[in-house]
Every structure is written in C-alpha cells, then in structure tokens.
Protein backbone atom coordinates (compact mmCIF):
# COMPACT_ATOMS: atom_id res chain seq x y z
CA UNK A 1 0.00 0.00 0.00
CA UNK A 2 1.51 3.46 -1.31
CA UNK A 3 0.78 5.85 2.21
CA UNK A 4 0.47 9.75 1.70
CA UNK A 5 -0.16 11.53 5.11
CA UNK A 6 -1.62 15.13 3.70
CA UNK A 7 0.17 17.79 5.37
CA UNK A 8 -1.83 20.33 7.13
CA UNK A 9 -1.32 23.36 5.13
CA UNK A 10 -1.58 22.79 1.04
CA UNK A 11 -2.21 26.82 0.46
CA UNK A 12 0.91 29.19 -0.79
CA UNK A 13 4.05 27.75 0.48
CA UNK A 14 2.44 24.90 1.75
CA UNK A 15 1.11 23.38 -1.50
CA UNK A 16 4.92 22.52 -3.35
CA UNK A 17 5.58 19.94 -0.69
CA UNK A 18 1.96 18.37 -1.50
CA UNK A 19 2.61 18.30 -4.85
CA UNK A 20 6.17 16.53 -4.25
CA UNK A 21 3.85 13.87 -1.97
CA UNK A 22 1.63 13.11 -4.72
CA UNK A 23 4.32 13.40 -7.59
CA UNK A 24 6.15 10.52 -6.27
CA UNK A 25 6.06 7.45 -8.36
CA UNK A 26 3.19 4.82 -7.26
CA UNK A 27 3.66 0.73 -7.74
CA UNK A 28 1.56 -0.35 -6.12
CA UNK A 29 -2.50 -1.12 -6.39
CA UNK A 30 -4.02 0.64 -3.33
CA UNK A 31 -2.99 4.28 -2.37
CA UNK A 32 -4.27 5.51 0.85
CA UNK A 33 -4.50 9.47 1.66
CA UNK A 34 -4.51 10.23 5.48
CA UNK A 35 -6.26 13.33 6.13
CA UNK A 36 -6.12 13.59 9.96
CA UNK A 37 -3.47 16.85 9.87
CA UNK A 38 -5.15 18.45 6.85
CA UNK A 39 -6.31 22.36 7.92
CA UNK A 40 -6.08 24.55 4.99
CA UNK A 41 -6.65 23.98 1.54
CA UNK A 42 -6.49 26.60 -1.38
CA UNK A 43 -8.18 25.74 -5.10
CA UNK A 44 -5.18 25.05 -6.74
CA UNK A 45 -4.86 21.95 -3.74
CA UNK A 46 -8.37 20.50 -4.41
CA UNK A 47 -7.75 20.74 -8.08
CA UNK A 48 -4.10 19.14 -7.92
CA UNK A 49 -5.69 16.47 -5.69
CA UNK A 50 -8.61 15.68 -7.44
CA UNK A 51 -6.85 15.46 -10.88
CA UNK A 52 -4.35 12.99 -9.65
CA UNK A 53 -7.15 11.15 -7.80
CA UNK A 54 -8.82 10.45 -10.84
CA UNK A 55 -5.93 9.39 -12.85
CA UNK A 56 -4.71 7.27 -10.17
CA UNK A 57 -8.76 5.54 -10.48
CA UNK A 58 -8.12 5.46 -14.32
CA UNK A 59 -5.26 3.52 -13.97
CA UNK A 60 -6.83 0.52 -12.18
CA UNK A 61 -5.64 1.73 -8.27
CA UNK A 62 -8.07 1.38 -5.31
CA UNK A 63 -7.57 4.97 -3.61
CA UNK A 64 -8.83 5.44 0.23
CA UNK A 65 -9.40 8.14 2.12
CA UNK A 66 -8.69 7.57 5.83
CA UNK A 67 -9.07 9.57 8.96
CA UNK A 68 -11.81 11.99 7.29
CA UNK A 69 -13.63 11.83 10.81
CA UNK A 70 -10.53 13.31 12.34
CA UNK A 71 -9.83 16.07 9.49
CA UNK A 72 -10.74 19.34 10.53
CA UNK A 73 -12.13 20.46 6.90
CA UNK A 74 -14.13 17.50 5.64
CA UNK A 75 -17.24 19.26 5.65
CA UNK A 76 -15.32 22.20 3.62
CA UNK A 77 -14.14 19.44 1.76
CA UNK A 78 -17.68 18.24 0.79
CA UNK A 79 -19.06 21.66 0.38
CA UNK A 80 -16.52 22.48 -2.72
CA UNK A 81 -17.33 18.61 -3.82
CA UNK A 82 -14.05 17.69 -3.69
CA UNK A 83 -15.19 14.06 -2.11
CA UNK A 84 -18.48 13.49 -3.95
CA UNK A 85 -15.47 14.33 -7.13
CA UNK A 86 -13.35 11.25 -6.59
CA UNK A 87 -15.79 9.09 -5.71
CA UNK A 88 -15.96 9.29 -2.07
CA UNK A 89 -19.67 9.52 -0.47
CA UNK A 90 -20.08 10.65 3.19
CA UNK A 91 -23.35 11.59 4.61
CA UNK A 92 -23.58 15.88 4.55
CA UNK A 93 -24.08 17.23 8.16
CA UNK A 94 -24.68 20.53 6.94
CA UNK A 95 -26.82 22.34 5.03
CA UNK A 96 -25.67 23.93 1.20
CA UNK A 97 -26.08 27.67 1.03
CA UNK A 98 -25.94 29.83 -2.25
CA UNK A 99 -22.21 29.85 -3.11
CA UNK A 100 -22.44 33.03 -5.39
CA UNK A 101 -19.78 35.50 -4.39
CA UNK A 102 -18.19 32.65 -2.36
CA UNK A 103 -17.02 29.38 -4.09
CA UNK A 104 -17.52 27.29 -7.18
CA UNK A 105 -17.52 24.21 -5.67
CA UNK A 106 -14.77 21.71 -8.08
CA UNK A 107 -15.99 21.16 -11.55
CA UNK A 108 -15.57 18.27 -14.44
CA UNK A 109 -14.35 20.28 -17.51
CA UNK A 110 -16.95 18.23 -19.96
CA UNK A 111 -19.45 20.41 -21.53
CA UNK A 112 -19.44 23.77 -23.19
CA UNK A 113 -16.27 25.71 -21.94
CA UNK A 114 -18.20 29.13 -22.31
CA UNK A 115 -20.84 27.73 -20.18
CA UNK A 116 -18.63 26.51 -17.80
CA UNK A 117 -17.06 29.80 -17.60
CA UNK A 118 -20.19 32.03 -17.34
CA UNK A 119 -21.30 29.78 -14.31
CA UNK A 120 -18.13 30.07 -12.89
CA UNK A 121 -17.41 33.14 -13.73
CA UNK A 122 -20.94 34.38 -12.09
CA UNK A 123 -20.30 32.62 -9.04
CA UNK A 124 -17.36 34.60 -8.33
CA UNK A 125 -18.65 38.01 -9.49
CA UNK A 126 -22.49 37.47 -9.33
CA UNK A 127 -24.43 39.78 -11.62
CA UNK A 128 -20.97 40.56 -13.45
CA UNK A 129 -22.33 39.55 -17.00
CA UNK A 130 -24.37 42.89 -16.70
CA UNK A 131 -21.87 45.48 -18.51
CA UNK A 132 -22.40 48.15 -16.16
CA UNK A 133 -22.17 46.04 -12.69
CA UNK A 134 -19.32 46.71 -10.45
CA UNK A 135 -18.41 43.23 -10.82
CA UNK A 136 -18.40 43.21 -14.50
CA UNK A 137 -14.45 43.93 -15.04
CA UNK A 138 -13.96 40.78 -12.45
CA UNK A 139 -16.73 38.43 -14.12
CA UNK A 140 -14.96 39.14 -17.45
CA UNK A 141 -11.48 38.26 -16.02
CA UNK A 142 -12.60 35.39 -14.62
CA UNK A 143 -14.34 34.26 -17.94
CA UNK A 144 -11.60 34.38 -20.00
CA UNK A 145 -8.99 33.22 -17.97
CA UNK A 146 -11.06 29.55 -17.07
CA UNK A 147 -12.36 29.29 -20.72
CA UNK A 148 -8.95 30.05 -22.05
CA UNK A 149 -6.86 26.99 -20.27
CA UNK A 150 -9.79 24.78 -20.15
CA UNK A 151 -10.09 24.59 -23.82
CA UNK A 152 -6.43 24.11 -23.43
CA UNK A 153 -7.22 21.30 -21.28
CA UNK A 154 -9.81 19.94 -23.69
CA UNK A 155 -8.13 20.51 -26.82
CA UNK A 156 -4.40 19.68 -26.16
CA UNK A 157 -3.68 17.74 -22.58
CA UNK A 158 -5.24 14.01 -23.85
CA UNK A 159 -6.33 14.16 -19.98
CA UNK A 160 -9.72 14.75 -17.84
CA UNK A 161 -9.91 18.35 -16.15
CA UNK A 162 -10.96 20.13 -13.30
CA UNK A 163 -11.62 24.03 -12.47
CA UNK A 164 -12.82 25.76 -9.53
CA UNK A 165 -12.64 28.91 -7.66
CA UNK A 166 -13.09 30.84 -4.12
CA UNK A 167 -13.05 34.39 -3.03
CA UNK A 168 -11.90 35.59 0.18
CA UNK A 169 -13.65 38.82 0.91
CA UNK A 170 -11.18 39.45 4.07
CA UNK A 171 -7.94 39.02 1.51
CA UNK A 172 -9.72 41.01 -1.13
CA UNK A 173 -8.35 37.93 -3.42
CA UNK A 174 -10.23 35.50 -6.30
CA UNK A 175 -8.07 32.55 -6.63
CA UNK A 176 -8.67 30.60 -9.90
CA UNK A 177 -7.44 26.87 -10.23
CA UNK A 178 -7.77 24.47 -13.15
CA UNK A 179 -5.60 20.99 -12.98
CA UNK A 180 -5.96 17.80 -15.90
CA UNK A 181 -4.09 14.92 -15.56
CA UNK A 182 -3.10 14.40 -19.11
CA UNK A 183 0.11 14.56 -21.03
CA UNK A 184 1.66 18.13 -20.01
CA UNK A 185 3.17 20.65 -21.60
CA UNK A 186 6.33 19.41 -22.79
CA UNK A 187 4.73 15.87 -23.86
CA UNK A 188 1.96 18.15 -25.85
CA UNK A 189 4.94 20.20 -28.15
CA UNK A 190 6.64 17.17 -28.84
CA UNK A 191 3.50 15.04 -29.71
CA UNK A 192 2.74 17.86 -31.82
CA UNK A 193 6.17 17.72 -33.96
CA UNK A 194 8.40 20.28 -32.61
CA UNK A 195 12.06 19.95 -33.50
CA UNK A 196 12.56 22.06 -31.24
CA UNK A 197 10.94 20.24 -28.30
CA UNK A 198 13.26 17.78 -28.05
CA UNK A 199 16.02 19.64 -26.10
CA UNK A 200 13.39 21.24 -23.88
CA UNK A 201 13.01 20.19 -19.82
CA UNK A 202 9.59 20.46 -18.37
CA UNK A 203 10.56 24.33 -16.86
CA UNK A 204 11.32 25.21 -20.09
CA UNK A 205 8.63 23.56 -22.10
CA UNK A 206 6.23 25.84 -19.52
CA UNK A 207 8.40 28.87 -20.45
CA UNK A 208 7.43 28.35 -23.89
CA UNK A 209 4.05 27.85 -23.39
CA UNK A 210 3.93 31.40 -22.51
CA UNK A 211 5.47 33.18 -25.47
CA UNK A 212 2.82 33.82 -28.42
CA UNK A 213 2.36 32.09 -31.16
CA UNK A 214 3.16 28.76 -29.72
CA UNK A 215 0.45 25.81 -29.90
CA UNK A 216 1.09 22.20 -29.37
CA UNK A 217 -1.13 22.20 -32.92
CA UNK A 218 1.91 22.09 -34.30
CA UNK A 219 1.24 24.20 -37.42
CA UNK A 220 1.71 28.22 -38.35
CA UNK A 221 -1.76 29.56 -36.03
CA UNK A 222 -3.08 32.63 -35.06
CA UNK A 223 -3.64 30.91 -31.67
CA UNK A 224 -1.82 29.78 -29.30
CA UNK A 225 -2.00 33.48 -27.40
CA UNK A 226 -4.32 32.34 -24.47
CA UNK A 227 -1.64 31.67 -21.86
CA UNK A 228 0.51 34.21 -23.20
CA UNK A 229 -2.30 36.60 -22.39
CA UNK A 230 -3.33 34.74 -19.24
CA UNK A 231 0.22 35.78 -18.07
CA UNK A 232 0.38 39.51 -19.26
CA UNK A 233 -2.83 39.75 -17.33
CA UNK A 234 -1.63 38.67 -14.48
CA UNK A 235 1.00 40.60 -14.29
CA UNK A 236 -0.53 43.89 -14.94
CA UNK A 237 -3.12 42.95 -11.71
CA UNK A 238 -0.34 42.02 -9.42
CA UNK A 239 -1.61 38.34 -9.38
CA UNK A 240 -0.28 35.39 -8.50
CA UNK A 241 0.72 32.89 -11.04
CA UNK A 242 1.76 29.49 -10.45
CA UNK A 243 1.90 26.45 -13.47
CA UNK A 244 3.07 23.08 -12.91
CA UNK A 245 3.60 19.99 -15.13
CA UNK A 246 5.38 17.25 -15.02
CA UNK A 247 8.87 17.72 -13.11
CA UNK A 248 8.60 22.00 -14.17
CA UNK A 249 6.97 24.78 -11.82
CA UNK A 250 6.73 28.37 -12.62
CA UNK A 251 5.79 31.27 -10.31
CA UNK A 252 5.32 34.55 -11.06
CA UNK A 253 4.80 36.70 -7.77
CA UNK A 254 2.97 40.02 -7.25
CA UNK A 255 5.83 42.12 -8.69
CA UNK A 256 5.79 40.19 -12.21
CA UNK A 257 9.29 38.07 -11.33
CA UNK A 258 9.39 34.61 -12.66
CA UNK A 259 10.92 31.71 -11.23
CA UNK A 260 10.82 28.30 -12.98
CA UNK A 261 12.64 25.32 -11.99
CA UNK A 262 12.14 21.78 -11.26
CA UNK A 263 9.82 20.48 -8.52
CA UNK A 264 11.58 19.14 -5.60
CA UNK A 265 12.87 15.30 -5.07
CA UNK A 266 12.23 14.48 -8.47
CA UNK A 267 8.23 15.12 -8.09
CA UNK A 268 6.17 14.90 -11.14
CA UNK A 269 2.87 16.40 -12.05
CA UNK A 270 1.44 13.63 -14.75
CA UNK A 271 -0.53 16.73 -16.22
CA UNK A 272 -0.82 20.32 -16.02
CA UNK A 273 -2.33 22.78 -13.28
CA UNK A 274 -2.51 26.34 -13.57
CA UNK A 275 -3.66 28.62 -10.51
CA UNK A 276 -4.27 32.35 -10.36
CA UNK A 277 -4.26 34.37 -7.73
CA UNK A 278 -6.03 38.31 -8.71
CA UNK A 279 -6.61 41.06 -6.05
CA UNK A 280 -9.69 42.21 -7.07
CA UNK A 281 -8.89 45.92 -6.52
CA UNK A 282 -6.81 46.03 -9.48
CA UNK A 283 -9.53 44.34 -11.71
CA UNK A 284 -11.40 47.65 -13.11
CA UNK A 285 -11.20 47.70 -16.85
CA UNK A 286 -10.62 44.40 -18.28
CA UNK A 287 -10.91 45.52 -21.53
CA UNK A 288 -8.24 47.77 -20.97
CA UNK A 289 -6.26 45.16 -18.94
CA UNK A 290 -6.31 42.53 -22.30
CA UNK A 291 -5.59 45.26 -24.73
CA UNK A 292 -2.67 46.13 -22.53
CA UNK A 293 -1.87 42.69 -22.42
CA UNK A 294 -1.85 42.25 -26.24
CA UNK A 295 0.47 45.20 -26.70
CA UNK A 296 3.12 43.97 -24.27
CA UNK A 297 2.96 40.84 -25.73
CA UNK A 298 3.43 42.93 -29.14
CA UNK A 299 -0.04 41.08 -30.61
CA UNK A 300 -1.49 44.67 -31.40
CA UNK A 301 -0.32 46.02 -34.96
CA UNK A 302 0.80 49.36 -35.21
CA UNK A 303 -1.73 51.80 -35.92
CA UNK A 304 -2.11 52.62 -39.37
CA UNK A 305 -0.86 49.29 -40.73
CA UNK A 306 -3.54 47.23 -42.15
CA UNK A 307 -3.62 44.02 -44.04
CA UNK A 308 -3.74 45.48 -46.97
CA UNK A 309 -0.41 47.40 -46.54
CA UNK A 310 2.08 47.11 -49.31
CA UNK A 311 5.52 48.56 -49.17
C-alpha cells in the first residue's frame, strides 16, 4: 500500500511539498491518503488532488481516504465537492447555502467551456455579465482566464480536467485553479512535432508555453496566445501565477518576477495545473487590462498598418 499523510497546510508555500507527496512514483494497487493533519486547503490543492485522484482511479488503483472523521475540513471538503469528485460519499451534516460570491464548488471540464465559464465566472462576481455592474471587469477576467486553459485542457492535454474557484472577501483575493491529468506541456509540443521540443526540460517547455504564437497544434496559427495573455494579465493585476507539469513549476509573484525550476525530489505532475491568484482591486477595466496585455505581448499592430499594406 503506497501511504500519503496530507500535510496540514496545502495553500501558498504549503502546497509545493503536497505536490512533491503526490508526484512521487506509485507501484503499487491501493494508495491511501490520510487526512487527519489536513487544515487549509487553497483551489489550486483540491484541483491538484482531485486530478491525480482520478488518474490514479483510471489507472486501475483502489484509492482510500482515511481519517476523514478526524480532518478538521471535511465538511469544507464536501461543500466544494471535492469528495463526492473522486468518488468518495459521506453523509452531509450541513446544510448547502448559495455559493455566489463565495465558491464554485470543483468542476468536471466536460461540456461547453463558455458555459462553464459564465457559471463560474458568475459565481465569483455574481451579476458581473451585466456590462455596467461593479463586478463586470472581475466576471470578465474570470471568464476568459477559465475558458482560455480549459479549452487548453480539452483541446491539447489528452487528460480529464478540473476548475474551480473561491473568493476571500477578508484578503480582497479571487483565486482561480484548473488541474488535468493528461500529457503536459512538454509531452503536448513534442507530440505535436516540434524539432525544437526535443532539447526542452519540463521548466522550459512551460516557459514556452507562454510566449505567443506557440500551440502544441503544431502548425503556423493565429492561436496559441491564451496563456501568453493569461500571463500579461496577471502581471498587470499584481496576481499570483503558479503552473506546474510534469517535473517544471513556474511562479510569477505580485511584482511580475518569474521563477521556474524543477519540482523538488524528483516530483512529477502527470498533467498540467494552472492557478491564479487576482486582487480584485486592481480588476477595473478588463478591456483595458487585455488590450494592454496584447500590446506587451506585441499582438497589437501598429496603428495605421492594415492588411492590406504594401511597401
């Protein structure tokens, strides 16, 4: 039986050393998670957790989840549907409340991403689709960061997906999560016939992922922008970035510095997971915020040059 005993904390500096825990390679049939320490969970935890969960069930393992009684967030737990997720049923000794302008509880990326990212999007900034809200800059944020790297998920990983979100009023933060347990990154460029690809490491095949023009569709696009844009916006709203697949983890903190490197004792990620973290203060014009995203990331053509330009 492969053990885990899940640490208390899996928020901010916490949640590396729970990804090296689950990253480690797994021989045999039944793993067993130990929850009696767990305290604190962020999204990009139940996301990681879930994802690897599920692939863990897809490859034939029995996984069990001990010492729920004695965890101190199991009802949390339930509430975001993190349990119910991986197959896990426990009687509810609480009552569900409207989550709006709370929580999304965790979510299957399987049917329309726009969908998916209106609901999600609406649960985070309720009444935000409504252009003049106060929410409205935050609900379209939200929107087009989730549908952006879940139809990565769908469209590139080869992998099942997960998304969900939470606001903390007191923080004045909306942390975003979304986690598959497909190929990754790296696997994705070469699969998709990259010369190039073949001298890249997992920190560098994330690296790429974020300059424009890149897509693991292997051909001359007009796509592959979404995480380069995901990133610019992030770093003109101070967020908190965080990717990880396979052995590769990048950070970007508050001030817009990145730091990628591999994860620690040889821990992989069999997939991708991307979280967010946006203070919602500095979310007033997102259409501002993407066109100054698109310039930085020099996607905006000089004015007066059209298509129809000839030298």
């Amino acid at each position: 039986m492969h053990r885990i005993v899940v640490p208390a904390q899996i928020n901010a500096a916490g949640l590396p050393h729970f990804l090296e825990l689950i990253g480690q390679p797994v021989t045999e049939r039944t793993v067993l998670l130990d929850f009696a320490q767990l305290r604190r969970v962020s999204p990009a935890g139940m996301v990681a957790l879930v994802a690897t969960v599920k692939r863990w069930q897809r490859d034939g393992r029995i996984v069990l989840f001990d010492n729920l009684g004695s965890c101190a967030i199991t009802g949390y737990l339930q509430r975001m549907d993190v349990l119910k997720t991986c197959d896990v049923q426990l009687p509810e000794h609480f009552t569900r409340h409207q989550a709006a302008g709370r929580f999304m509880p965790v979510q299957l990326i399987d049917h329309p991403v726009d969908a998916m990212g209106h609901d999600m999007a609406m649960c985070v900034a309720p009444g935000g689709d409504d252009l003049d809200h106060p929410l409205a800059a935050l609900y379209d944020l939200v929107w087009y960061v989730l549908t952006e790297v879940a139809n990565n998920v769908r469209q590139h990983s080869g992998g099942i997906g997960y998304a969900t979100a939470q606001v903390t009023q007191h923080e004045g933060f909306v942390r975003l999560a979304l986690a598959d347990n497909g190929k990754g990154i790296r696997q994705s460029f070469r699969d998709a016939g990259f010369s190039w690809s073949a001298g890249l490491d997992d920190p560098g095949a994330i690296q790429k992922a974020l300059e424009p023009f890149v897509s693991s569709k292997g051909s001359p696009t007009n796509e592959g922008v979404g995480l380069t844009l995901v990133s610019g916006l992030a770093r003109l709203t101070g967020a908190r970035l965080l990717i990880v697949s396979g052995r590769g983890m990048l950070t970007m903190d508050a001030h817009g510095h990145v730091i990628a490197q591999e994860q620690g004792h040889g821990a992989v990620f069999q997939g991708t997971l991307l979280a967010l973290t946006v203070p919602q203060n500095q979310v007033q014009d997102f259409a501002a915020l993407l066109t100054a995203a698109k310039a930085a990331a020099g996607l905006l053509r000089p004015p007066g040059l059209s298509d129809s330009f000839q030298p």
